[in-house]
N, C-alpha and C. Protein backbone atom coordinates (compact mmCIF):
# COMPACT_ATOMS: atom_id res chain seq x y z
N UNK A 1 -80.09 40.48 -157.50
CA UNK A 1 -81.33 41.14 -157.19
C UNK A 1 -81.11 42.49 -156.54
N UNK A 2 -79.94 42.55 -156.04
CA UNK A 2 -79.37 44.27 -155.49
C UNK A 2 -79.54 45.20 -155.78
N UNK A 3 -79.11 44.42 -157.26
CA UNK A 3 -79.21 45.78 -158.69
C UNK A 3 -80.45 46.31 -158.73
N UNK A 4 -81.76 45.41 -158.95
CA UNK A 4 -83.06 45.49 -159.48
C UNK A 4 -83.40 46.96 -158.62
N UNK A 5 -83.02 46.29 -157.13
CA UNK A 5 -84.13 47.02 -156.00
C UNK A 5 -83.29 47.79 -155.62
N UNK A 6 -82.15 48.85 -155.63
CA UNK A 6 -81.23 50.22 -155.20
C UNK A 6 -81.91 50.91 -155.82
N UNK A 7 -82.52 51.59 -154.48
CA UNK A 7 -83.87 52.91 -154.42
C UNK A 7 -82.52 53.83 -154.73
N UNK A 8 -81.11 54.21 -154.22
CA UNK A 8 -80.27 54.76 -155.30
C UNK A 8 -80.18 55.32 -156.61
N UNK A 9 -80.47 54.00 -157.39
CA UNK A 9 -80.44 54.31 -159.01
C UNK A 9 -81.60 54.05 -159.38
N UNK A 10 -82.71 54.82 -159.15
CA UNK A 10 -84.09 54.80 -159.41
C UNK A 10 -84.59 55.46 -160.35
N UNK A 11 -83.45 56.61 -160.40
CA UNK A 11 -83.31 57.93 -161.51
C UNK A 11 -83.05 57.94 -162.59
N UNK A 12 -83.09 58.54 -164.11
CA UNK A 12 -82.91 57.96 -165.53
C UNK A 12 -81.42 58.68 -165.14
N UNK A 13 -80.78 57.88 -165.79
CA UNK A 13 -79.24 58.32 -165.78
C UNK A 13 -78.31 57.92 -164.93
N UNK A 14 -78.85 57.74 -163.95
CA UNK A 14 -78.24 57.14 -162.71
C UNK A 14 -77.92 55.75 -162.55
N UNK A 15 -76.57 56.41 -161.82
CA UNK A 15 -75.86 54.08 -161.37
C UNK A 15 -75.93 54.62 -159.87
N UNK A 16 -75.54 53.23 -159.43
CA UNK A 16 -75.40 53.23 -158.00
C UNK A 16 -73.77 53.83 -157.79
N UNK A 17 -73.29 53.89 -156.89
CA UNK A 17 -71.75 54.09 -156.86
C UNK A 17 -70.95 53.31 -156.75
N UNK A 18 -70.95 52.24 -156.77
CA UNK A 18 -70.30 50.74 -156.90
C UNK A 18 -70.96 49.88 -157.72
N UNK A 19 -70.22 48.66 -158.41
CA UNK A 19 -70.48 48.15 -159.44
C UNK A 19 -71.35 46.55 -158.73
N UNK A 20 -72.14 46.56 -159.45
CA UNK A 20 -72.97 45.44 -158.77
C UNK A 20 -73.19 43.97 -159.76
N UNK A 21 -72.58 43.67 -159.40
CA UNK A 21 -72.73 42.17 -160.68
C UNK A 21 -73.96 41.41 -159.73
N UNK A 22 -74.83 40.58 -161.13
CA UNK A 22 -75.68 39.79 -160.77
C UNK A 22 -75.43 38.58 -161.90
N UNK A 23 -75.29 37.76 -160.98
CA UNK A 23 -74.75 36.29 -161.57
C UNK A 23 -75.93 35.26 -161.85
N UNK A 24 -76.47 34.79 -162.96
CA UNK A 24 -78.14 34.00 -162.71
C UNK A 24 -77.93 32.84 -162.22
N UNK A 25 -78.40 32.69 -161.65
CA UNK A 25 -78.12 30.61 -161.45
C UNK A 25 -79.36 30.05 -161.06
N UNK A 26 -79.53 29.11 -161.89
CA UNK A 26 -81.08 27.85 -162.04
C UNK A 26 -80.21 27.08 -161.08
N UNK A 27 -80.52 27.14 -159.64
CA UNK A 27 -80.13 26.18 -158.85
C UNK A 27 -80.65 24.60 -159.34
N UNK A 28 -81.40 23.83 -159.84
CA UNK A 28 -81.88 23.01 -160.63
C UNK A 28 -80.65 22.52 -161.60
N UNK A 29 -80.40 23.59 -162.33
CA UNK A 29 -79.56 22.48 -163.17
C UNK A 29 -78.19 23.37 -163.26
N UNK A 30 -77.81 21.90 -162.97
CA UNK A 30 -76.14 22.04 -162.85
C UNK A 30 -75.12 22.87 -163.85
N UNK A 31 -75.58 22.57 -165.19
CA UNK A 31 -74.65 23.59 -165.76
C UNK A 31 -74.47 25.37 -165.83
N UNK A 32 -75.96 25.43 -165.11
CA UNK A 32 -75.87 27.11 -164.68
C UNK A 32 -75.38 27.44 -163.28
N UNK A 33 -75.52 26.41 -162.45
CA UNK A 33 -74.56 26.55 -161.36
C UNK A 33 -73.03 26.34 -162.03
N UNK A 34 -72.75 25.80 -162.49
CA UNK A 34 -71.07 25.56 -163.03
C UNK A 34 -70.50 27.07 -163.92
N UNK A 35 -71.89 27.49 -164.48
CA UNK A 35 -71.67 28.45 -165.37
C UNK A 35 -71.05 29.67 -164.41
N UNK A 36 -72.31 29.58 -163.33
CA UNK A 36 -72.45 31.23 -162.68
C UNK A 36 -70.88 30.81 -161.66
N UNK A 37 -70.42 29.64 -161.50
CA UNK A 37 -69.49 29.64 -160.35
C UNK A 37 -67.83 30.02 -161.57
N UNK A 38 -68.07 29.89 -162.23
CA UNK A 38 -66.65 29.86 -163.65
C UNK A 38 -67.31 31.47 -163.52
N UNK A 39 -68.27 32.39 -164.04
CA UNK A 39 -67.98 33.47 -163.89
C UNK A 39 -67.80 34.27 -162.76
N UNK A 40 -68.00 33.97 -161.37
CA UNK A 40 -67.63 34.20 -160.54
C UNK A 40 -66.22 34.22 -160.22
N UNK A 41 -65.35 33.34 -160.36
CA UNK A 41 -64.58 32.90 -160.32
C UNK A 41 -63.41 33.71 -161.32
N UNK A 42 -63.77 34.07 -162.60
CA UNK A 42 -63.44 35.46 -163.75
C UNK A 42 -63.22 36.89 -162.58
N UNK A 43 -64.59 36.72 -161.88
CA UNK A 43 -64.76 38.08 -161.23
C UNK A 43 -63.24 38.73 -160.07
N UNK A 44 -63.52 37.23 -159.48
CA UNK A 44 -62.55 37.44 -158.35
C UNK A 44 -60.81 37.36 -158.93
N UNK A 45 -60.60 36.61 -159.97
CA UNK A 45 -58.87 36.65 -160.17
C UNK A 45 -59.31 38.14 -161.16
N UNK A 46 -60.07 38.50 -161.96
CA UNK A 46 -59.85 40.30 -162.27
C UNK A 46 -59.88 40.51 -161.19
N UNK A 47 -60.38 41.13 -160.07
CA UNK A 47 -60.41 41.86 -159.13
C UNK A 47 -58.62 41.89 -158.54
N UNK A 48 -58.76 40.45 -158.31
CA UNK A 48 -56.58 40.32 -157.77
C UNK A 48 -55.61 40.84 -158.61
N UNK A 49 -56.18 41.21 -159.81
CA UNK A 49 -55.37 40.97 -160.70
C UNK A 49 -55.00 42.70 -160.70
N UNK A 50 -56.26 43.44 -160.67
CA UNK A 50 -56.47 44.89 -160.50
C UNK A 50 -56.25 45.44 -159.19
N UNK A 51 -55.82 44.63 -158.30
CA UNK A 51 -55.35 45.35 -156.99
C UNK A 51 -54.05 44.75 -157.10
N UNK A 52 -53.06 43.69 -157.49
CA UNK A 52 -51.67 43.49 -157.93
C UNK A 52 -51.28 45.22 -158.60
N UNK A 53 -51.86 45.25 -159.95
CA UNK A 53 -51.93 46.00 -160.67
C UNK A 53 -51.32 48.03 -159.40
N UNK A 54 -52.68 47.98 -159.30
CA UNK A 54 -52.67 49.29 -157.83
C UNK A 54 -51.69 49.09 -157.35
N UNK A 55 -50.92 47.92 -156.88
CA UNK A 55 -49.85 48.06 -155.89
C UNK A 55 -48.46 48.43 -156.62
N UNK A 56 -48.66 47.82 -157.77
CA UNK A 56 -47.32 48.04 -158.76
C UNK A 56 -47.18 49.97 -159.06
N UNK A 57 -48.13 50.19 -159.00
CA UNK A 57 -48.28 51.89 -159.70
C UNK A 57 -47.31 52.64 -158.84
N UNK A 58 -46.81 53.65 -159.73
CA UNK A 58 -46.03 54.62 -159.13
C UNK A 58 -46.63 55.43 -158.04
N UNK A 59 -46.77 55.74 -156.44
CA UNK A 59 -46.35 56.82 -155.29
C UNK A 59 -47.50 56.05 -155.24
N UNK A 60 -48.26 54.97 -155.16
CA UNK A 60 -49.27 54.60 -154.62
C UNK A 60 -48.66 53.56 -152.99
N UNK A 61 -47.62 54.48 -152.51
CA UNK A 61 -47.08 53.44 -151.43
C UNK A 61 -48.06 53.03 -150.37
N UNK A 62 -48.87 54.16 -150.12
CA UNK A 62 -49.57 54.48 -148.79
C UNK A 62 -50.69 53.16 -149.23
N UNK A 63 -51.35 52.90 -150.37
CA UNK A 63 -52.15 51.99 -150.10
C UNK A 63 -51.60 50.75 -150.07
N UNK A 64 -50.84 50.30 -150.13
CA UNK A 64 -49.90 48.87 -150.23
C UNK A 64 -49.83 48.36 -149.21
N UNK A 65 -50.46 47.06 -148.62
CA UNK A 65 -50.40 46.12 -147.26
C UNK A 65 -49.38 45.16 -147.86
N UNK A 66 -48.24 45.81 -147.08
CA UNK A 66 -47.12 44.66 -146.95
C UNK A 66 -47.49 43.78 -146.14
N UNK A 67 -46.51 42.46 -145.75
CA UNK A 67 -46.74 41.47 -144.90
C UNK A 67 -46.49 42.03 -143.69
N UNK A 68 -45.65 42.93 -143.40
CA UNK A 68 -45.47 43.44 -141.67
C UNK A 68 -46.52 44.11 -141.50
N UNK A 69 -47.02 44.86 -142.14
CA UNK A 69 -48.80 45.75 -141.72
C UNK A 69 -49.75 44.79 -141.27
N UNK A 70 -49.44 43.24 -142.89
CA UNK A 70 -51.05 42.62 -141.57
C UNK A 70 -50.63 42.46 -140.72
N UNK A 71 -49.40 42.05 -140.33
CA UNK A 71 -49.27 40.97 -139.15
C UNK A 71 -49.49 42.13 -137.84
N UNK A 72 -49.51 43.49 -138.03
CA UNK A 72 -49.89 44.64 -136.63
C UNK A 72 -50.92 44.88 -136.49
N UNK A 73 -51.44 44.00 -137.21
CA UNK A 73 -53.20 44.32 -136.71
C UNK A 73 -53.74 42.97 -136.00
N UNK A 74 -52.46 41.74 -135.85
CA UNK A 74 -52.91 40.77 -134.94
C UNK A 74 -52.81 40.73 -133.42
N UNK A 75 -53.87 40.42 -132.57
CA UNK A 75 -53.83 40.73 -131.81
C UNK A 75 -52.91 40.02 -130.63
N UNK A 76 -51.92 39.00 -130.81
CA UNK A 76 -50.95 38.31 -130.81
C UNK A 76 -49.82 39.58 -130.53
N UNK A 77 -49.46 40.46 -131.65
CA UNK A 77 -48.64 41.21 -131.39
C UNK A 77 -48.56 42.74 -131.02
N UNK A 78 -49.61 43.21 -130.30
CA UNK A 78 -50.21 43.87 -129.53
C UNK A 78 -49.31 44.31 -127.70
């Protein structure tokens, strides 16, 4: 419903600036909940799959969270 109502893209031609998926689901019956949770579920391993992807790319070092970066943002090791 995000999509519908972004006073944003109100304009002919116009998107919002981020991609907005809307997933339907008939809470009622089960196979559109099973449906919308299997495409959900599509959404999120593309998404991992496309930030794996980013990390592999050439001089893209600076965005890459190794395991020692998270662990300096715990407040444990502070």
């Amino acid at each position: 419903m995000i999509g519908c109502f972004d006073d944003e893209a109100q304009t002919a031609m116009e998107t919002t600036p981020h991609p907005n998926l809307i997933i339907p689901l008939q809470l009622s019956d089960p196979a559109s909940v099973r449906r919308g949770l299997r495409i959900l579920g599509v959404v999120c391993d593309t998404l991992a799959a496309a930030s794996r992807l980013i990390d592999l790319m050439p001089g893209n070092d600076d965005g890459v969270i190794t395991a020692r970066d998270s662990h300096e943002c715990l407040p444990a090791d502070r």
